[in-house]
Every structure is written in C-alpha cells, then in structure tokens.
N, C-alpha and C. Protein backbone atom coordinates (compact mmCIF):
# COMPACT_ATOMS: atom_id res chain seq x y z
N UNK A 1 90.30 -6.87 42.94
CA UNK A 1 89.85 -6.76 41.57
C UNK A 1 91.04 -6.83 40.62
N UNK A 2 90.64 -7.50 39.56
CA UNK A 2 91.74 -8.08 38.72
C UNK A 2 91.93 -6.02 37.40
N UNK A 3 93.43 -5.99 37.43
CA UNK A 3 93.02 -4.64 36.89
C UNK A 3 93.32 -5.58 35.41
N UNK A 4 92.15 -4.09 34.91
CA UNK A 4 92.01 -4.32 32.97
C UNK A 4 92.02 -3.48 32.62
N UNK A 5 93.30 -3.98 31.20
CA UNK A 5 93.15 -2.90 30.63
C UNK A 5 92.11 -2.39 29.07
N UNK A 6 92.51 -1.59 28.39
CA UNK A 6 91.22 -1.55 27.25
C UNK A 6 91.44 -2.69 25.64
N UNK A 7 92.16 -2.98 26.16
CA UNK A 7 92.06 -4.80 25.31
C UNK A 7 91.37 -5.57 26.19
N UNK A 8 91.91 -6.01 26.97
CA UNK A 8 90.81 -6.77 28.12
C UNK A 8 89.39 -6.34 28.30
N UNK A 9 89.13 -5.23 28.33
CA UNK A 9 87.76 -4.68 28.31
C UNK A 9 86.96 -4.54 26.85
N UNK A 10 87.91 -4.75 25.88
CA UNK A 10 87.36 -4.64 24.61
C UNK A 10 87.10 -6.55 24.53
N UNK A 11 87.77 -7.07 25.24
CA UNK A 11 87.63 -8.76 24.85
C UNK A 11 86.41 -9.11 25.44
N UNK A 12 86.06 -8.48 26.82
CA UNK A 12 84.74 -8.84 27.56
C UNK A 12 83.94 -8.60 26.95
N UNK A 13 83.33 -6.89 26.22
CA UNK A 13 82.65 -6.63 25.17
C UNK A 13 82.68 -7.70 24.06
N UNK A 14 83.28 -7.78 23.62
CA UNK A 14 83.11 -8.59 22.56
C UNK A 14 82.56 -10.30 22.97
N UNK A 15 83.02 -10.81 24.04
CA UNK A 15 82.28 -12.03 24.42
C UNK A 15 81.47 -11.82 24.80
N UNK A 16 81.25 -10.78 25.65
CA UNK A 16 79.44 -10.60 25.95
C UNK A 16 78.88 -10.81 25.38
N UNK A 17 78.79 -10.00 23.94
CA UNK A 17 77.93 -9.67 22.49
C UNK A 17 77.89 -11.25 22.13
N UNK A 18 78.61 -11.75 21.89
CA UNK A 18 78.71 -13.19 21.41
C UNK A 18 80.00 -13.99 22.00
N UNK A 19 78.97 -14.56 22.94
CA UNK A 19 80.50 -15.65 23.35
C UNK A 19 80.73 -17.16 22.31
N UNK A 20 79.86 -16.87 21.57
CA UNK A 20 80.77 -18.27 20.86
C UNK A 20 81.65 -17.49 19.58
N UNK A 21 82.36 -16.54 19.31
CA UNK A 21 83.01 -16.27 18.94
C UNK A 21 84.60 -17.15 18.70
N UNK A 22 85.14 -17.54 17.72
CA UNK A 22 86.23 -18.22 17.36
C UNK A 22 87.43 -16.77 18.09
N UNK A 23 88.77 -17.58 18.45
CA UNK A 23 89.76 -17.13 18.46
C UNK A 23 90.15 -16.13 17.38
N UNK A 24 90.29 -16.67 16.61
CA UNK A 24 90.59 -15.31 15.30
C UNK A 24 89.96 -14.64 15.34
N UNK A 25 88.49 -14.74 14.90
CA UNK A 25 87.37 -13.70 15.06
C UNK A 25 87.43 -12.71 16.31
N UNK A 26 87.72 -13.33 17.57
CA UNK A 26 88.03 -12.34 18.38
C UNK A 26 89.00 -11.71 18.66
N UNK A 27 89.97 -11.97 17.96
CA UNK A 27 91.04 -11.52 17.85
C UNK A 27 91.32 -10.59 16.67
N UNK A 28 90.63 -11.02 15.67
CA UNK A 28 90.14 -9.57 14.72
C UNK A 28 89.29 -7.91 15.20
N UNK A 29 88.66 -8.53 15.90
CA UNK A 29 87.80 -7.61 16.76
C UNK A 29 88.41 -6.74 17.31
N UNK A 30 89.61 -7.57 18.04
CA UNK A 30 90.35 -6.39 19.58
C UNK A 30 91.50 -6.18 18.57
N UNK A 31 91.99 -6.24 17.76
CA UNK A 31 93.34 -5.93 16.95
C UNK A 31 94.38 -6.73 17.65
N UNK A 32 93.99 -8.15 17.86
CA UNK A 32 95.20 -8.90 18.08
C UNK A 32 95.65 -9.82 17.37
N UNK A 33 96.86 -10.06 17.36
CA UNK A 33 96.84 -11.84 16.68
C UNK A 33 96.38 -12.85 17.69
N UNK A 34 96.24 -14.14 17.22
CA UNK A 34 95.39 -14.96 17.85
C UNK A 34 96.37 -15.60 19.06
N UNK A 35 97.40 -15.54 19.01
CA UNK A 35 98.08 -16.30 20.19
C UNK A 35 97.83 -15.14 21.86
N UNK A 36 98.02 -14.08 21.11
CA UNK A 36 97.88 -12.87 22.01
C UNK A 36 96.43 -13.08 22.91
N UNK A 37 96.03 -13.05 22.25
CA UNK A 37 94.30 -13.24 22.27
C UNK A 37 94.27 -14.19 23.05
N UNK A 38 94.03 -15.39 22.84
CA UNK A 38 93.98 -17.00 23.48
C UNK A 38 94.82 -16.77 24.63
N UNK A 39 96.07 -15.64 24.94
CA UNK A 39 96.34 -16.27 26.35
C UNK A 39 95.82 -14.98 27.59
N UNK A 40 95.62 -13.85 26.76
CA UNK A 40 94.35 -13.11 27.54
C UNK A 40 92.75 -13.66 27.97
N UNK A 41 92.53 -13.97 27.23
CA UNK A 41 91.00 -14.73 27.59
C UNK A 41 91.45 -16.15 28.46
N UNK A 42 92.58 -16.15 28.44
CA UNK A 42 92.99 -17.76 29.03
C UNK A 42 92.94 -17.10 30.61
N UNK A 43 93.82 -15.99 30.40
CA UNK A 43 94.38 -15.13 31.71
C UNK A 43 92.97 -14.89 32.68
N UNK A 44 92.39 -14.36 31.89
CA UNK A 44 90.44 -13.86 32.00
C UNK A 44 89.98 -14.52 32.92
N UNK A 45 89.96 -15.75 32.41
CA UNK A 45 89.23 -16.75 32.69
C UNK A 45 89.97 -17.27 34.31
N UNK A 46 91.29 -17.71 34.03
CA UNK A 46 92.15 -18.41 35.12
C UNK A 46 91.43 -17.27 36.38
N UNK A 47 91.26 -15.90 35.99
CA UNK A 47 91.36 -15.00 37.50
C UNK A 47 90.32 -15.03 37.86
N UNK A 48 89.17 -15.48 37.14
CA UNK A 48 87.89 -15.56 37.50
C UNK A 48 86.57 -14.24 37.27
N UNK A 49 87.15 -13.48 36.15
CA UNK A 49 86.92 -12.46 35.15
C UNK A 49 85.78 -13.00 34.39
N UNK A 50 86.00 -13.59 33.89
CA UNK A 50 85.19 -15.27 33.11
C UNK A 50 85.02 -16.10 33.86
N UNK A 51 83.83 -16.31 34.07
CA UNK A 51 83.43 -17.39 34.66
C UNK A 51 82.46 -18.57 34.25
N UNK A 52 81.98 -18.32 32.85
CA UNK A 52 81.68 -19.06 32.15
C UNK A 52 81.43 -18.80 30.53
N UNK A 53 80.49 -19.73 29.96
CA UNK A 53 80.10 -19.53 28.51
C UNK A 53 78.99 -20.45 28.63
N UNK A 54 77.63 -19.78 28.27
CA UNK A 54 76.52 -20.33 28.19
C UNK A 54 75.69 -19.96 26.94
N UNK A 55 74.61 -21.06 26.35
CA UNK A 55 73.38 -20.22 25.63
C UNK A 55 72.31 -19.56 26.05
N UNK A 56 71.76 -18.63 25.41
CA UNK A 56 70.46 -17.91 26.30
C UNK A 56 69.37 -18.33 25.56
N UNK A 57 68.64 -19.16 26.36
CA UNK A 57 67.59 -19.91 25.43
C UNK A 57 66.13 -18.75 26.02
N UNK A 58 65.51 -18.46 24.97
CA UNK A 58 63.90 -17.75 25.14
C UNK A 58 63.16 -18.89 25.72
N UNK A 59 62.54 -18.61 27.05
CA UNK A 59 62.07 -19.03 27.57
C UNK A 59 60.45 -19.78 27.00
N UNK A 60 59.98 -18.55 26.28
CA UNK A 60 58.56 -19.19 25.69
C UNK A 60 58.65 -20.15 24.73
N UNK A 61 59.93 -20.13 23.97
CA UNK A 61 60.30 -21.37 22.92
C UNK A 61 59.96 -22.68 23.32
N UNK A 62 60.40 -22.66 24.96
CA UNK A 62 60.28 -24.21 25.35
C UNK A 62 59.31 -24.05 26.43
N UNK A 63 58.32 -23.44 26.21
CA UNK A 63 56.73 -23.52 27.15
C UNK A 63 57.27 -23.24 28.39
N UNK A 64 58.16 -21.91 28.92
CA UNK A 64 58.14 -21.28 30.38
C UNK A 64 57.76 -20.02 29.79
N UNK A 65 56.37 -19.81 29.74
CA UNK A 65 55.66 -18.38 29.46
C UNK A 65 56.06 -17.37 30.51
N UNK A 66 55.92 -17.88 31.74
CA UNK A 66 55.52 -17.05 33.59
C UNK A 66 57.17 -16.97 33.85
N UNK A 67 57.50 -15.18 34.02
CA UNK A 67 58.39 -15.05 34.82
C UNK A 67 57.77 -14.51 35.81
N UNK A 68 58.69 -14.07 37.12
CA UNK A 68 57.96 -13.77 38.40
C UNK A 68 59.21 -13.50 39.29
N UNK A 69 58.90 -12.40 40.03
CA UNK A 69 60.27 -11.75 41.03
C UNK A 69 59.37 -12.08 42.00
N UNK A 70 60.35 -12.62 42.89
CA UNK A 70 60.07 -13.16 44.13
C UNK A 70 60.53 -12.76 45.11
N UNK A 71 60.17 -11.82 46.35
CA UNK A 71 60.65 -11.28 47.72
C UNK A 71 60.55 -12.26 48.61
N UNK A 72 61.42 -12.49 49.24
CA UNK A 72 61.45 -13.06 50.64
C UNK A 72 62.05 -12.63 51.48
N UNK A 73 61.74 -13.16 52.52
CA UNK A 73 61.99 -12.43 54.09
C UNK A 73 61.65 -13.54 55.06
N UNK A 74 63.12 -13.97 55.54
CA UNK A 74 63.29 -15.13 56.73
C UNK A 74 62.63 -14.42 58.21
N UNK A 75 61.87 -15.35 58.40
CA UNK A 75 61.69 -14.91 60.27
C UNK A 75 63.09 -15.14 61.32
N UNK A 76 64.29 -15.90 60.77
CA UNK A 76 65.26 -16.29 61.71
C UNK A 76 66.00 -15.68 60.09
N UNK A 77 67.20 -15.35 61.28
CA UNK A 77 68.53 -15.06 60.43
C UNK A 77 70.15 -15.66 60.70
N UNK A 78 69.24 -16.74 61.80
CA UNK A 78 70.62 -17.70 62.31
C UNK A 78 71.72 -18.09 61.12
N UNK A 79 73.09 -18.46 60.99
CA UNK A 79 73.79 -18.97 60.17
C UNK A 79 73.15 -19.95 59.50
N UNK A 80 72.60 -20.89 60.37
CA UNK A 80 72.09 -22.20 60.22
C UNK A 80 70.99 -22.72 59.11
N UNK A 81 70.30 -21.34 59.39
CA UNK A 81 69.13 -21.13 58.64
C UNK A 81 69.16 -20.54 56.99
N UNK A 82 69.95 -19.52 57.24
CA UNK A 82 70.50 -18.87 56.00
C UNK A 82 71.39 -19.87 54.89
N UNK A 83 71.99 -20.51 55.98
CA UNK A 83 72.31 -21.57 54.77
C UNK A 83 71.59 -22.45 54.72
N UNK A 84 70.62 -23.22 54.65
CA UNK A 84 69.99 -24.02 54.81
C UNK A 84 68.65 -23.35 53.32
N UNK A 85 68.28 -22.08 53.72
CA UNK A 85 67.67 -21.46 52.44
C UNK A 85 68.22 -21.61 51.34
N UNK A 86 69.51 -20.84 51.74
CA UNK A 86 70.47 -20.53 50.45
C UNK A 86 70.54 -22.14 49.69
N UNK A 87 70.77 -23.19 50.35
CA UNK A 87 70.69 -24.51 49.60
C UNK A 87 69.24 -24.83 49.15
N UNK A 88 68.69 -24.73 49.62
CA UNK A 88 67.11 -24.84 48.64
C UNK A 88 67.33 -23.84 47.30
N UNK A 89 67.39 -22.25 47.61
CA UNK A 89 67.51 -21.50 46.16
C UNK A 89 67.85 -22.60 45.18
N UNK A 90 69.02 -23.12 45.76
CA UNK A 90 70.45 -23.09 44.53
C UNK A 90 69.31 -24.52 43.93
N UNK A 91 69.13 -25.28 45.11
CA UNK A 91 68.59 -26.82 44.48
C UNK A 91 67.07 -26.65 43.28
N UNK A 92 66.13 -25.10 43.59
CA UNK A 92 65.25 -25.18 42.98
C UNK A 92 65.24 -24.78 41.29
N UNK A 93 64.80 -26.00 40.55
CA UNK A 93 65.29 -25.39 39.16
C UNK A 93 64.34 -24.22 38.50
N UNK A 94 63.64 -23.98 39.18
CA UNK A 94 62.32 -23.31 38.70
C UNK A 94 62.81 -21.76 39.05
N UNK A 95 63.86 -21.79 39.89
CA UNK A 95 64.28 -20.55 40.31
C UNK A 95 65.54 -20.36 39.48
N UNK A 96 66.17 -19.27 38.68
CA UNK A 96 66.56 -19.03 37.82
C UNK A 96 68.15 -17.85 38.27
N UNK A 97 68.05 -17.09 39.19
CA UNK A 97 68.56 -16.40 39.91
C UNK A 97 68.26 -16.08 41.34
N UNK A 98 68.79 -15.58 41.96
CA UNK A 98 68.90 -15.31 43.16
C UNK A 98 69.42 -14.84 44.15
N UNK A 99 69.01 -13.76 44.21
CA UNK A 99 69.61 -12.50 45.42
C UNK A 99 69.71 -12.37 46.51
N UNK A 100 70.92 -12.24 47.28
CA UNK A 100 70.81 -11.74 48.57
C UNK A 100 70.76 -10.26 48.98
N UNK A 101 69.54 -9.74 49.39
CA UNK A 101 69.48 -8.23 49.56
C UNK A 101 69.49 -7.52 50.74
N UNK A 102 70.01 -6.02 50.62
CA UNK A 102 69.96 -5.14 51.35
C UNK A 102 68.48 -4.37 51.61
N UNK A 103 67.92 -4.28 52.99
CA UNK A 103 66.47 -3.42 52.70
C UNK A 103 65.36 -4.55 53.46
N UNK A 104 64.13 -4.39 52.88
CA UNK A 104 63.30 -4.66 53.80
C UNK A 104 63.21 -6.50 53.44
N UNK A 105 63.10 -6.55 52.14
CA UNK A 105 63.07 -8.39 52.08
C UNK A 105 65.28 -8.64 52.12
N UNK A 106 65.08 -10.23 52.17
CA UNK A 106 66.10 -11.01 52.50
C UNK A 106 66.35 -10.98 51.02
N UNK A 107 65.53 -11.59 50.13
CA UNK A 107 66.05 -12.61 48.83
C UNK A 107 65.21 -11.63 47.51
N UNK A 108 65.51 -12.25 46.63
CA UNK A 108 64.84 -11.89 45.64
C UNK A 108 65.21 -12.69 44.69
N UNK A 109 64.57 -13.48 44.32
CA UNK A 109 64.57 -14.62 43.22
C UNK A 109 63.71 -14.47 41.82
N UNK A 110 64.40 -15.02 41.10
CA UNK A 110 64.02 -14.56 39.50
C UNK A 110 63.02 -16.38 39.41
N UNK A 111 61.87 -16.90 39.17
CA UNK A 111 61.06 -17.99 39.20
C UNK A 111 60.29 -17.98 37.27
N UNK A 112 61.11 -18.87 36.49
CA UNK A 112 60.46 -19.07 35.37
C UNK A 112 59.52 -20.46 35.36
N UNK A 113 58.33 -20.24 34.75
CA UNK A 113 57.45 -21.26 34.66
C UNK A 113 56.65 -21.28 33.90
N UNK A 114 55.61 -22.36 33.01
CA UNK A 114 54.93 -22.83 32.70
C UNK A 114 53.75 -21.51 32.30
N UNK A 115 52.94 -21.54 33.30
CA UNK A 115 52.00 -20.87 33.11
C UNK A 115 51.53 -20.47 34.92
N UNK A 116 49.97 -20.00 34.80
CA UNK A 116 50.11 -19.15 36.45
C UNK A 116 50.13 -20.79 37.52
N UNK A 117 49.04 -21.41 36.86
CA UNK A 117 48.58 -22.64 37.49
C UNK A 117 50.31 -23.08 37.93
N UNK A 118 51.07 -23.21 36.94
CA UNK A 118 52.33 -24.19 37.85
C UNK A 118 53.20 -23.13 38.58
N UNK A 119 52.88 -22.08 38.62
CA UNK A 119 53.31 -20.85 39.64
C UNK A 119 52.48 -21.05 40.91
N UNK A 120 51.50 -21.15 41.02
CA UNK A 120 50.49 -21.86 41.92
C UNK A 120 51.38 -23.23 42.47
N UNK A 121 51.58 -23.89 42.08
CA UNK A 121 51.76 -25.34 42.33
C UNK A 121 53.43 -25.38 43.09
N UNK A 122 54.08 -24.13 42.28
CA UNK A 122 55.35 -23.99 42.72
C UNK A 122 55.73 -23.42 43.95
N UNK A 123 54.56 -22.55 43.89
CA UNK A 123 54.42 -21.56 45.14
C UNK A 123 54.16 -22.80 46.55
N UNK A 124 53.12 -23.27 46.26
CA UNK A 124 52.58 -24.10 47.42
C UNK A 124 53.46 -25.93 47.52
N UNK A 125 54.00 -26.13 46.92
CA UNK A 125 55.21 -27.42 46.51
C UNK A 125 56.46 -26.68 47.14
N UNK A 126 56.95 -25.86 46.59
CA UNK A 126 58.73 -25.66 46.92
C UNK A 126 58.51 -24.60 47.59
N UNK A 127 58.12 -23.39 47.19
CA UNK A 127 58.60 -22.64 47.68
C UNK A 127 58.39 -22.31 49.03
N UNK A 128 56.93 -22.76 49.15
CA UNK A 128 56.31 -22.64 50.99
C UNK A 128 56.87 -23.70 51.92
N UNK A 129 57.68 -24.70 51.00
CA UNK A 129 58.59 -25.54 51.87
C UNK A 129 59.55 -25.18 52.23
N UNK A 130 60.39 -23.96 51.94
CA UNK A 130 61.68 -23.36 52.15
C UNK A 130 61.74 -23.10 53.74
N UNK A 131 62.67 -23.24 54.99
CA UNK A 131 62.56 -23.22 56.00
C UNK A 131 62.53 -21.67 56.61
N UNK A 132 61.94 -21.37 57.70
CA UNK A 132 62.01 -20.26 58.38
C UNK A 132 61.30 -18.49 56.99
N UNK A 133 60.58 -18.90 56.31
CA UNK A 133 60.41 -17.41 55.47
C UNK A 133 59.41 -17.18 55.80
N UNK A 134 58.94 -15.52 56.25
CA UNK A 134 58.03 -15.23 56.81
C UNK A 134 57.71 -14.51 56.16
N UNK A 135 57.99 -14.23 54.72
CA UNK A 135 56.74 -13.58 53.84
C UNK A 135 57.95 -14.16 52.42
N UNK A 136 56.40 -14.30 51.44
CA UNK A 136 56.52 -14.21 49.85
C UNK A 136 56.09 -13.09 48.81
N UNK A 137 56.37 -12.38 48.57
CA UNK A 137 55.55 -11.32 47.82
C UNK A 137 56.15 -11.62 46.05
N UNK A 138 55.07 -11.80 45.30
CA UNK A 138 55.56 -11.90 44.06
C UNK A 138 54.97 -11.02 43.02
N UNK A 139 55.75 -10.96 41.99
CA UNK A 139 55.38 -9.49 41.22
C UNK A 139 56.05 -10.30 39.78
N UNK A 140 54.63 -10.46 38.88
CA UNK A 140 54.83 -11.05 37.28
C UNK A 140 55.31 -10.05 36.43
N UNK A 141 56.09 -10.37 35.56
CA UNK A 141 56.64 -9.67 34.74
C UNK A 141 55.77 -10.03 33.43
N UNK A 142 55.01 -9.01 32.64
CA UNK A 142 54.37 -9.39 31.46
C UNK A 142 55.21 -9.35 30.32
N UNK A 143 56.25 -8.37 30.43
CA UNK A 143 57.64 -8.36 29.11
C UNK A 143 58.78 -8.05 29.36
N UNK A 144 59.83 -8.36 28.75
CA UNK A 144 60.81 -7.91 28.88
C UNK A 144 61.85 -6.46 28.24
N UNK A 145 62.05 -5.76 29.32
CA UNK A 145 62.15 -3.85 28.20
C UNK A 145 63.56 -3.94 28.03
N UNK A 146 64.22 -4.80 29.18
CA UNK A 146 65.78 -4.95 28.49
C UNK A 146 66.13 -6.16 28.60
N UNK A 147 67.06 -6.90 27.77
CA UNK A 147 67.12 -8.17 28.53
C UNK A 147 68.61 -8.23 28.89
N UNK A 148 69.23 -9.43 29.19
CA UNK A 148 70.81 -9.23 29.29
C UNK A 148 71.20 -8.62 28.83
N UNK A 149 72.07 -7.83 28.95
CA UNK A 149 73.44 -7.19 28.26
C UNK A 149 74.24 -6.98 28.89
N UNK A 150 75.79 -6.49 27.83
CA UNK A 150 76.92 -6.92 28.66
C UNK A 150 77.43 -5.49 30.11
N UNK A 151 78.26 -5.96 30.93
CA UNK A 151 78.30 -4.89 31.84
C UNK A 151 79.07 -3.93 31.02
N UNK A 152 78.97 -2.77 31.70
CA UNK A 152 79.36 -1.38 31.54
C UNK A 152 80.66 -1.56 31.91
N UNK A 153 82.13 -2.07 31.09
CA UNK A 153 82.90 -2.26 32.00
C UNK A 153 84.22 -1.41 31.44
N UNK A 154 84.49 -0.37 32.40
CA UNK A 154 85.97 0.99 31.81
C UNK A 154 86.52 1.16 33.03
C-alpha cells in the first residue's frame, strides 16, 4: 500500500467529489500551488492510487430503468473454468460490476437494463450461457439509498 499522507488524502476527497476539477481549483482546495499539486496527483496516479476519471451517467436518463444483483455459484471451480467465467463477466456489457466472493455464492454482479422483459432476455441470452454456474439468484433494486461516494480514506 502506497502510504498517504493528509494532502494526498485531502486530493482523493476532493477528486472523488468532482473529478473534473482543474489543477488550480484543486489545488486551491488542498492549499497547494498548482505545480505541487499536478505532480502529486501525477504521483497518485503513476502508483495506481488513481486509476481512472470517469462520468456517472443516471441510468434512467438513457432508458436502463432495471438494476439487479446477481448471485452466482459455479458447479466447477477448476482454474480453467473460473477464468473462462471471469472473461464472460468482463465481456458482458449489461453487467456493470462484478464480484468475486467469500460465502455461499461465487460472484455477485451488478446487471443494468432496460426494463424486466430485457432482464428476461438477458437472463436466458447471456447469462444462462456463462459456463459451469449452478445457480442464479437475482434480487431488483427499486431505489437507490446511497449511491457512489468517495472512500473513507485516513
């Protein structure tokens, strides 16, 4: 683990909250000047602290109403197999995240969609094509009580 200190942890906060934040601006924020700044977040980034910068688009904006947590549980746990899942997750776009867990299921996948019908369609198209899973259990989410936010990080 890369150690940080409370500038570094004040810079993560602050990109969390808003990563398109300008250099100065974030550098107003943490009480730095901007060169200071730019080669900490540079540093950030190089160690793999940062690992990206994305937008968070609302899903219902662009007609994916249906979220849905998804359990799975492989009947084989060969190498072979596990990766072979794990490359489907990553390839399915409908799947959004994706867990490898401790406990009674294998996976747990985050599945945004359309409506129930193409949850239906997704279910029986991709997901029942995934090799070796010997159960699906899925559980709809009707709202969201928290959504992202940044980690707890001291």
């Amino acid at each position: 683990m890369t150690a940080l200190d409370a500038i570094d942890q004040h810079i993560l906060l602050e990109l969390q909250l808003d990563g398109r934040l300008t250099n100065q601006e974030l550098a107003d924020r943490v009480g730095l000047s901007p060169s200071p700044c730019l080669r900490r977040v540079r540093a950030l980034e190089q160690a793999g602290v940062i690992t990206g910068y994305r937008a968070v688009v609302a899903p219902e904006t662009v007609g994916l109403a249906i979220t849905a947590f998804v359990r799975l549980t492989l009947s084989s746990h060969a190498s072979e197999v596990v990766d072979a899942v794990e490359r489907e997750l990553r390839d399915v776009p409908e799947i959004t995240e994706a867990y490898l867990l401790a406990g009674d299921a294998d996976y747990l996948v985050k599945v945004v969609v359309a409506s129930f019908p193409a949850y239906e369609a997704f279910l029986r198209d991709r997901l029942r094509g995934i090799p070796s899973l010997a159960s699906i259990e899925t559980t709809f989410a009707f709202g969201t009580t928290k959504d992202v936010s940044p980690l707890a990080i001291s």
